[in-house]
Protein backbone atom coordinates (compact mmCIF):
# COMPACT_ATOMS: atom_id res chain seq x y z
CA UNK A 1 128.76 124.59 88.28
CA UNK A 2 125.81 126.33 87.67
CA UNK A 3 124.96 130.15 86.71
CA UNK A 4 123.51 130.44 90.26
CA UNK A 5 126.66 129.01 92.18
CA UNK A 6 129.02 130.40 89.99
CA UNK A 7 127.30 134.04 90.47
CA UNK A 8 128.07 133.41 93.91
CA UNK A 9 131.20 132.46 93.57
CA UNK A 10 132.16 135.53 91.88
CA UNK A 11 130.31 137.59 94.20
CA UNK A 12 132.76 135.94 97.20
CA UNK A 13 135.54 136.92 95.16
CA UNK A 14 134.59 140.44 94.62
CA UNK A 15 133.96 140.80 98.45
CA UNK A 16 137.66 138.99 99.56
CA UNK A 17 139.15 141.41 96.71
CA UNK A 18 137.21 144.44 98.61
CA UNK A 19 138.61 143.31 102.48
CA UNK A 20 141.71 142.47 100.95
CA UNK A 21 142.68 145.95 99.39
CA UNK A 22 141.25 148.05 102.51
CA UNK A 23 143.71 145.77 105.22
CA UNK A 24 146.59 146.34 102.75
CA UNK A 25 146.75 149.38 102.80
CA UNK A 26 146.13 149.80 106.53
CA UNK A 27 149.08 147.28 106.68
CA UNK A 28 151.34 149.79 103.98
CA UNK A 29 150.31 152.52 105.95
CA UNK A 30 151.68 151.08 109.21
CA UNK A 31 155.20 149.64 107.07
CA UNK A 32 155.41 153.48 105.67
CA UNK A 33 154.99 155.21 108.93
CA UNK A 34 157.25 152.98 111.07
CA UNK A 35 160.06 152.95 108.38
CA UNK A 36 159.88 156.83 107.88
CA UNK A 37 159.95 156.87 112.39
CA UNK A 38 163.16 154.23 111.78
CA UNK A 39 164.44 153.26 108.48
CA UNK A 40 165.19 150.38 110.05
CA UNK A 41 162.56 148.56 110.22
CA UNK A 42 162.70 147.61 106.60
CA UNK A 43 166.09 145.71 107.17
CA UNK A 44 165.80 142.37 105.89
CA UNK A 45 166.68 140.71 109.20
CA UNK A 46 163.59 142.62 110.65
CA UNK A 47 161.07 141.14 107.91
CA UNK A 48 162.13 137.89 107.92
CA UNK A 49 162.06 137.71 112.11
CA UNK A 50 158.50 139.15 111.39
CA UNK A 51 157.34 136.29 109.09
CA UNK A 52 159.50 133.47 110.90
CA UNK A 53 157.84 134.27 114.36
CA UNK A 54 154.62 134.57 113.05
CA UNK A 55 154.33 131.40 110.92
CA UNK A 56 152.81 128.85 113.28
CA UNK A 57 150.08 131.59 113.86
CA UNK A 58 149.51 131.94 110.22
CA UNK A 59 148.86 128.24 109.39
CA UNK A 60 146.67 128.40 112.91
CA UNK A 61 144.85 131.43 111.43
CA UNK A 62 144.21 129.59 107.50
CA UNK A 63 142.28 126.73 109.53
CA UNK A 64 140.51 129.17 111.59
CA UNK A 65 139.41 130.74 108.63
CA UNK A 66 137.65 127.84 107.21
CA UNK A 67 135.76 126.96 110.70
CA UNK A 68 134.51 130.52 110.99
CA UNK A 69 133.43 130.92 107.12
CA UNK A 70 130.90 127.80 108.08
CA UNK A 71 129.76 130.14 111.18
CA UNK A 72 131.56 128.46 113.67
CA UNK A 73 134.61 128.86 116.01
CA UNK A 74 137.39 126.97 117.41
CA UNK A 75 138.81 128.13 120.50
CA UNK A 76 140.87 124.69 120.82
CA UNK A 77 143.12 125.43 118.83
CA UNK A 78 146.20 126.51 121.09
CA UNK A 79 145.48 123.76 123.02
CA UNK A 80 145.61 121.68 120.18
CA UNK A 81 149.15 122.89 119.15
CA UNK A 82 150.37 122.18 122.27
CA UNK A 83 149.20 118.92 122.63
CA UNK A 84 150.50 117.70 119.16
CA UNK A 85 153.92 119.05 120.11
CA UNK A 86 153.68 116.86 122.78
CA UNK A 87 152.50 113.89 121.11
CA UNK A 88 155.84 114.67 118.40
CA UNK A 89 158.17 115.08 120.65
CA UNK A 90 157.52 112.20 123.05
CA UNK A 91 157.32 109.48 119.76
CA UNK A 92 160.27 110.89 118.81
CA UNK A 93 161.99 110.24 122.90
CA UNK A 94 160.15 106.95 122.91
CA UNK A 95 161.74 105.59 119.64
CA UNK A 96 165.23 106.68 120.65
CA UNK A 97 165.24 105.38 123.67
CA UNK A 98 168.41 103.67 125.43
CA UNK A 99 170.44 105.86 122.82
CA UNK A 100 173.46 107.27 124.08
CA UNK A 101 173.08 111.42 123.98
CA UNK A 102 170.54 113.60 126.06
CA UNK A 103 167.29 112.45 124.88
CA UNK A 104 166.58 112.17 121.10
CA UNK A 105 169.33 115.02 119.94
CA UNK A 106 170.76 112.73 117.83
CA UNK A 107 167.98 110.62 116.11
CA UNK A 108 168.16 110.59 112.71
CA UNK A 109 165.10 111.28 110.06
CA UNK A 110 162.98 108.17 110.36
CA UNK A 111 162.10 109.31 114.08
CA UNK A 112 161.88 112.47 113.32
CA UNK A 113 159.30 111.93 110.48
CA UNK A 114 157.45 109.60 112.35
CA UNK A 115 157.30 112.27 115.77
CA UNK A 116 155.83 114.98 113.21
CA UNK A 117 152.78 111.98 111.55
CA UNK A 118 152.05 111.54 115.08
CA UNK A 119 152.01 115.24 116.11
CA UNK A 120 149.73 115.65 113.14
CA UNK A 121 147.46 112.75 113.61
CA UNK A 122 146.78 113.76 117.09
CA UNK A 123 145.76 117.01 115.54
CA UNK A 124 143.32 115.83 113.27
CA UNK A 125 141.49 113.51 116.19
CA UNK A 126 141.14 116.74 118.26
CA UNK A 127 139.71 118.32 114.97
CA UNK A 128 137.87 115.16 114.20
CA UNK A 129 136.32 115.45 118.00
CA UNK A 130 135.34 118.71 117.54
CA UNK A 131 133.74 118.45 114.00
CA UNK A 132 131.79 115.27 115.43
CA UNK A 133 130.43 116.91 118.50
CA UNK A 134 129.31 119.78 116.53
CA UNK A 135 127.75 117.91 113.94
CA UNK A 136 126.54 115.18 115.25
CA UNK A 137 125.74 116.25 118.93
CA UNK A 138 124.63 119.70 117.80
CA UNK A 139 126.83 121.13 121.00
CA UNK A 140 127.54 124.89 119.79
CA UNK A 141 131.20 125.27 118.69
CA UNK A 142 132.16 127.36 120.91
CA UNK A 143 131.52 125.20 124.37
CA UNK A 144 132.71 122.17 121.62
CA UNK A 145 136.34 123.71 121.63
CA UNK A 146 136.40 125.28 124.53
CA UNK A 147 135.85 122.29 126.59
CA UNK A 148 138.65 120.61 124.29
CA UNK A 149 140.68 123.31 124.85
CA UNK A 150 140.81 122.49 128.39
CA UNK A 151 141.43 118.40 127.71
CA UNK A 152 143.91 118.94 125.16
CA UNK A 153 145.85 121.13 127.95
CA UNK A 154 145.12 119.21 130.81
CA UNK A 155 146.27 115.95 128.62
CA UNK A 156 149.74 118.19 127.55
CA UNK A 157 150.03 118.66 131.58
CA UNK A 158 149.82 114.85 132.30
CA UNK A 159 151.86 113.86 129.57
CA UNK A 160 155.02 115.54 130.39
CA UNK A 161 154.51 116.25 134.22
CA UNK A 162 154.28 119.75 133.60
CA UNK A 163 157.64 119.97 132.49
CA UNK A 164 159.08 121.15 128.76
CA UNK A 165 160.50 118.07 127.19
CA UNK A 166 164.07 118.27 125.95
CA UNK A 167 166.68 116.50 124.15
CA UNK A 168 164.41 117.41 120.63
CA UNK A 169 166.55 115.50 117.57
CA UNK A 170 168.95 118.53 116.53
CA UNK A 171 168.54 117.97 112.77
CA UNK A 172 164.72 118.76 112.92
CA UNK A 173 165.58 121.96 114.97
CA UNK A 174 168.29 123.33 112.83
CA UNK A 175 166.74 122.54 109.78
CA UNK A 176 162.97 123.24 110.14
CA UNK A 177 163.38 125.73 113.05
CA UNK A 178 166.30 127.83 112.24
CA UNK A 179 167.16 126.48 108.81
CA UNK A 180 166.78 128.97 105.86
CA UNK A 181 166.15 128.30 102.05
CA UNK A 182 169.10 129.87 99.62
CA UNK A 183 169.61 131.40 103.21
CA UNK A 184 167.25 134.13 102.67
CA UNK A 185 163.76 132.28 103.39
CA UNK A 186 163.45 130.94 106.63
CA UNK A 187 161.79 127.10 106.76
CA UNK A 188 159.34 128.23 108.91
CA UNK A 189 158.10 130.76 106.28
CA UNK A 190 158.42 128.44 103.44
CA UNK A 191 155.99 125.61 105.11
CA UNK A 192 153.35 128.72 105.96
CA UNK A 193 153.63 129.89 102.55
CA UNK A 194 153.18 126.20 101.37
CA UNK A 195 150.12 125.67 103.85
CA UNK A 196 148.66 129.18 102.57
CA UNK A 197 149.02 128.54 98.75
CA UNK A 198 147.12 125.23 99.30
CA UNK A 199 144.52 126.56 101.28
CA UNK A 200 143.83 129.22 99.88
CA UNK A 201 143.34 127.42 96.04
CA UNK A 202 140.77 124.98 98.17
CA UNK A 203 138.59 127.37 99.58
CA UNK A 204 138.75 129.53 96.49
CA UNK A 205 138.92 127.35 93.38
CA UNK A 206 137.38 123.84 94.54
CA UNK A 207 133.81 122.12 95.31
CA UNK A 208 134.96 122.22 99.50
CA UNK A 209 135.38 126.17 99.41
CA UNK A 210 131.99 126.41 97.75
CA UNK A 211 130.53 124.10 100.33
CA UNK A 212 132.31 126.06 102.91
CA UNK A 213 130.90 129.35 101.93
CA UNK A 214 127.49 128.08 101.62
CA UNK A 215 127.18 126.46 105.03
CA UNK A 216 128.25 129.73 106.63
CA UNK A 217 125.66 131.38 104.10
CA UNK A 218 122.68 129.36 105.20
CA UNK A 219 123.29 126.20 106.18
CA UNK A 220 119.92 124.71 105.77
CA UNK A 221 120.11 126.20 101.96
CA UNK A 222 122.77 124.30 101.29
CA UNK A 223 121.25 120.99 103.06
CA UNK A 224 118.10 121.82 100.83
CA UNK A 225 120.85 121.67 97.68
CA UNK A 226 122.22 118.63 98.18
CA UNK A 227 125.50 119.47 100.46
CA UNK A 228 126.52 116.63 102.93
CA UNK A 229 126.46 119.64 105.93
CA UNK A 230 127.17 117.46 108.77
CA UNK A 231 129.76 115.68 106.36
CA UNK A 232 131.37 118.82 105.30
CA UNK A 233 131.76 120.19 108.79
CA UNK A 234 133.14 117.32 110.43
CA UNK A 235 135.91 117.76 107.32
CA UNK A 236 136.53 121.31 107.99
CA UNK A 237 136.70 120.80 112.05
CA UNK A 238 139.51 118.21 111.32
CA UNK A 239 141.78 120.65 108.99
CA UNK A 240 141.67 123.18 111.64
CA UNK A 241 143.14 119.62 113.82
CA UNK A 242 145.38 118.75 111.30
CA UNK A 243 146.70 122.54 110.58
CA UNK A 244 146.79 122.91 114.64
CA UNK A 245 149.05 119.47 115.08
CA UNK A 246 151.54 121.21 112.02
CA UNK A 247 151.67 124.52 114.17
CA UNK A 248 152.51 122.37 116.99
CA UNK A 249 155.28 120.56 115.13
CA UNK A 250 156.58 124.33 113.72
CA UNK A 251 156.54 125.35 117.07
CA UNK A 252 158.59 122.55 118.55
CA UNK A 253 161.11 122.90 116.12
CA UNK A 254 161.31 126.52 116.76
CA UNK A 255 161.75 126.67 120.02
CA UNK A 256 163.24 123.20 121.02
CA UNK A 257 160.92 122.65 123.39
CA UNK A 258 157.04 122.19 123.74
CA UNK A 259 157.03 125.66 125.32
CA UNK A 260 153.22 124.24 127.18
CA UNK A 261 152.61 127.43 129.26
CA UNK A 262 153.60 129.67 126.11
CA UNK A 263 150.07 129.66 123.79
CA UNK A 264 147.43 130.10 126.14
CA UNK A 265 146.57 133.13 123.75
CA UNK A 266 146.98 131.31 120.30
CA UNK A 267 143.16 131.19 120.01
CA UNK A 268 142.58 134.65 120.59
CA UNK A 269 145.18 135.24 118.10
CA UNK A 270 144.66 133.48 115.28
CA UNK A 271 140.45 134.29 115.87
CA UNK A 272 141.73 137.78 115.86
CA UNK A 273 143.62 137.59 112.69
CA UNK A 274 140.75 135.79 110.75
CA UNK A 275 138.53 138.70 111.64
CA UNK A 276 140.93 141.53 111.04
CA UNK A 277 141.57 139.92 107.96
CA UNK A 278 137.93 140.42 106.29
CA UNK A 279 136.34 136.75 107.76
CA UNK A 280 132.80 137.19 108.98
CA UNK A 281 131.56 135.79 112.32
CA UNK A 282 128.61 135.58 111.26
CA UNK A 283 130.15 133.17 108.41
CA UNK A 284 129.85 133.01 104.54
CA UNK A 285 132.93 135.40 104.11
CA UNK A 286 136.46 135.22 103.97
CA UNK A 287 139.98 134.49 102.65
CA UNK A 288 143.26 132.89 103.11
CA UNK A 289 145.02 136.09 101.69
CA UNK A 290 143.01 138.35 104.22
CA UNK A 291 143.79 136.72 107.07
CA UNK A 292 147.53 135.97 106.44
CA UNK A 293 147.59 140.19 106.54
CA UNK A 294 145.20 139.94 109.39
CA UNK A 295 148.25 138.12 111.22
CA UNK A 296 150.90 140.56 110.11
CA UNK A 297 149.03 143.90 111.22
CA UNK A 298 149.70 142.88 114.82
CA UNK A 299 153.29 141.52 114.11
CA UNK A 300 153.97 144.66 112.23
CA UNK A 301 152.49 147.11 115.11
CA UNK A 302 154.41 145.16 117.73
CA UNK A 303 157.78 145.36 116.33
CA UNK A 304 157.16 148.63 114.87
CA UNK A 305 156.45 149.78 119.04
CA UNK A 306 159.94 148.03 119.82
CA UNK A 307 161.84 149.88 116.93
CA UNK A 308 160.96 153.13 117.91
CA UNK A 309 161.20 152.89 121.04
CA UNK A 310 157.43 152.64 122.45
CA UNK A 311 155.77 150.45 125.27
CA UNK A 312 154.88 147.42 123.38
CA UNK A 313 151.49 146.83 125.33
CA UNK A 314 150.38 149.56 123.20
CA UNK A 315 150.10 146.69 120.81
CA UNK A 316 147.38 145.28 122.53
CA UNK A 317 145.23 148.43 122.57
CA UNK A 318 145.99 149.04 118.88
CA UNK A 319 144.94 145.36 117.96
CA UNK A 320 141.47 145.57 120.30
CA UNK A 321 140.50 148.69 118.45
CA UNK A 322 141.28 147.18 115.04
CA UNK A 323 139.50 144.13 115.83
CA UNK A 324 136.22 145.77 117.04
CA UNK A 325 136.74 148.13 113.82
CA UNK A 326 136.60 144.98 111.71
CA UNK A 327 133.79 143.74 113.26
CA UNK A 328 131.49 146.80 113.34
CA UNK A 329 132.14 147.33 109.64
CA UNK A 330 131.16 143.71 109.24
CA UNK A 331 127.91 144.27 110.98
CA UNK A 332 127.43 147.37 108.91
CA UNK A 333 128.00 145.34 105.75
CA UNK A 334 125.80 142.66 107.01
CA UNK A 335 123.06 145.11 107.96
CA UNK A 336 122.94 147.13 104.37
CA UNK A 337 123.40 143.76 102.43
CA UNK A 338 119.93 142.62 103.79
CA UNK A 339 118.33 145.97 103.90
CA UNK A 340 118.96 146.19 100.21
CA UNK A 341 117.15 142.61 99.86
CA UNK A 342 114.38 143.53 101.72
């Protein structure tokens, strides 16, 4: 690496160290006030329905990081989920087929590990759709996803009739949806933490997060330096697919069911976390870390509402104001930075 790129490496770190401390402590603040409203809050059972609930949205928010650190969005990605827990769970009905039971409750493992590849897979060709279209085409990302948002849904509709599918294999579900590890640690929480740790080394610590950050930086810069852009972007669009198709296989196991009317809000969500979490739409900034508190500010505020006994659409007012906070601050930031260059 050289002194230039690894000057700027340092300088991202110093910046995700900044947003990271600042959404802490909003975060402490909020644990501290609810739990001194209700010491209750800070019963275990409470954190760990916290983390399990939120988990799908987590690994949706770590990919949504990446596509707007390059400057970009992806507003496919609740579609997406859905859609790959479609594409799981009917591989899985289709290879147990003419089994006695209702549907595939009682396949064993292979089928179940071959559902989840193809839940996946279908994940990554959305992603790998979207990354092409915006690279290639040069369609703007957010008509790109939008308009796959919409096929990936519509697909989800035609696929199952516009009904749920049932009979999910009841080992995947009790293990992976309600299982718990030394019965503390909740699956679901242990494959988000797993999907964070690796993320969050590869956009901080390898060649692809540099790449990543410098697209979002100036994208023809880092053409000019020798970075595959179009390459790197149709690489990042299909990690957001293939994080998407393992939210979609999290949430089927969850919930037993595709649940296809119950994420029409993911993108909003996990968009909302990334920029609460210190990620810049205007790209070039961001971190795994930051947004995984970006997700658990909302979480916290909603069940902190339902503890205490206040109107939980107060949540959603809370969250807007946060969000524009984050933003404005970002613009401010954004504003001084080049003022002080000029």
């Amino acid at each position: 690496m050289t002194s230039a790129a690894a000057g700027q490496t340092r300088l991202w770190v110093r910046v995700a160290t900044t947003n990271l401390l600042w959404i802490l402590l909003i975060l402490l603040a909020l644990v501290v006030a609810f739990t001194a409203l209700q010491p209750n809050f800070l019963q275990p059972f409470n954190i760990r329905s916290i983390f399990a609930d939120q988990s799908y949205l987590i690994v949706l928010a770590i990919g949504e990081t990446f596509v707007i650190i390059t400057a970009g969005i992806d507003l496919s990605v609740g579609g997406v989920l859905i859609f790959a827990g479609v594409i799981a769970g009917k591989v899985m009905l289709a290879l147990y087929s003419g089994h006695t039971g209702i549907g595939a409750a009682d396949a064993g493992w292979p089928v179940i590990l071959v559902g989840v590849l193809a839940g996946a897979a279908a994940g990554v060709g959305a992603g790998l759709v979207n990354g092409l279209l915006v690279a290639k085409a040069r369609v703007p990302s957010l008509i790109v996803t939008l308009g796959t948002l919409g096929i990936a849904t519509g697909a989800s509709y035609l696929l199952t009739g516009g009904t749920d599918l049932r009979g999910i294999p009841t080992r995947y579900t009790n293990l992976i949806g309600f299982g718990t590890l030394f019965g503390q640690i909740p699956y679901q929480v242990v494959i988000a933490g797993v999907v964070a740790v690796l993320c969050g080394l590869l956009l901080a610590y390898t060649r692809f997060g540099r790449h990543t950050y410098a697209i979002g930086s100036n994208a023809e810069a880092a053409r000019r330096v020798g970075i595959a852009v179009d390459r790197h972007l149709i690489r990042v669009y299909a990690l957001m697919g293939l994080l998407a198709g393992v939210a979609g296989c999290m949430n089927l196991a969850h919930y037993t069911t595709t649940t296809i009317a119950g994420h029409t809000a993911d993108n909003l969500g996990a968009i909302s976390a990334a920029v609460i979490g210190g990620t810049s739409l205007f790209g070039g900034r961001g971190s795994v870390a930051g947004t995984i508190v970006g997700v658990l500010i909302p979480a916290t505020l909603a069940s902190g509402f339902v503890i205490i006994g206040v109107d939980p659409y107060w949540q959603y007012i809370a969250v807007g104001l946060v969000l524009i906070g984050a933003v404005y601050l970002d613009q401010v930031r954004r504003r001084t930075r080049e003022s002080s260059k000029a």
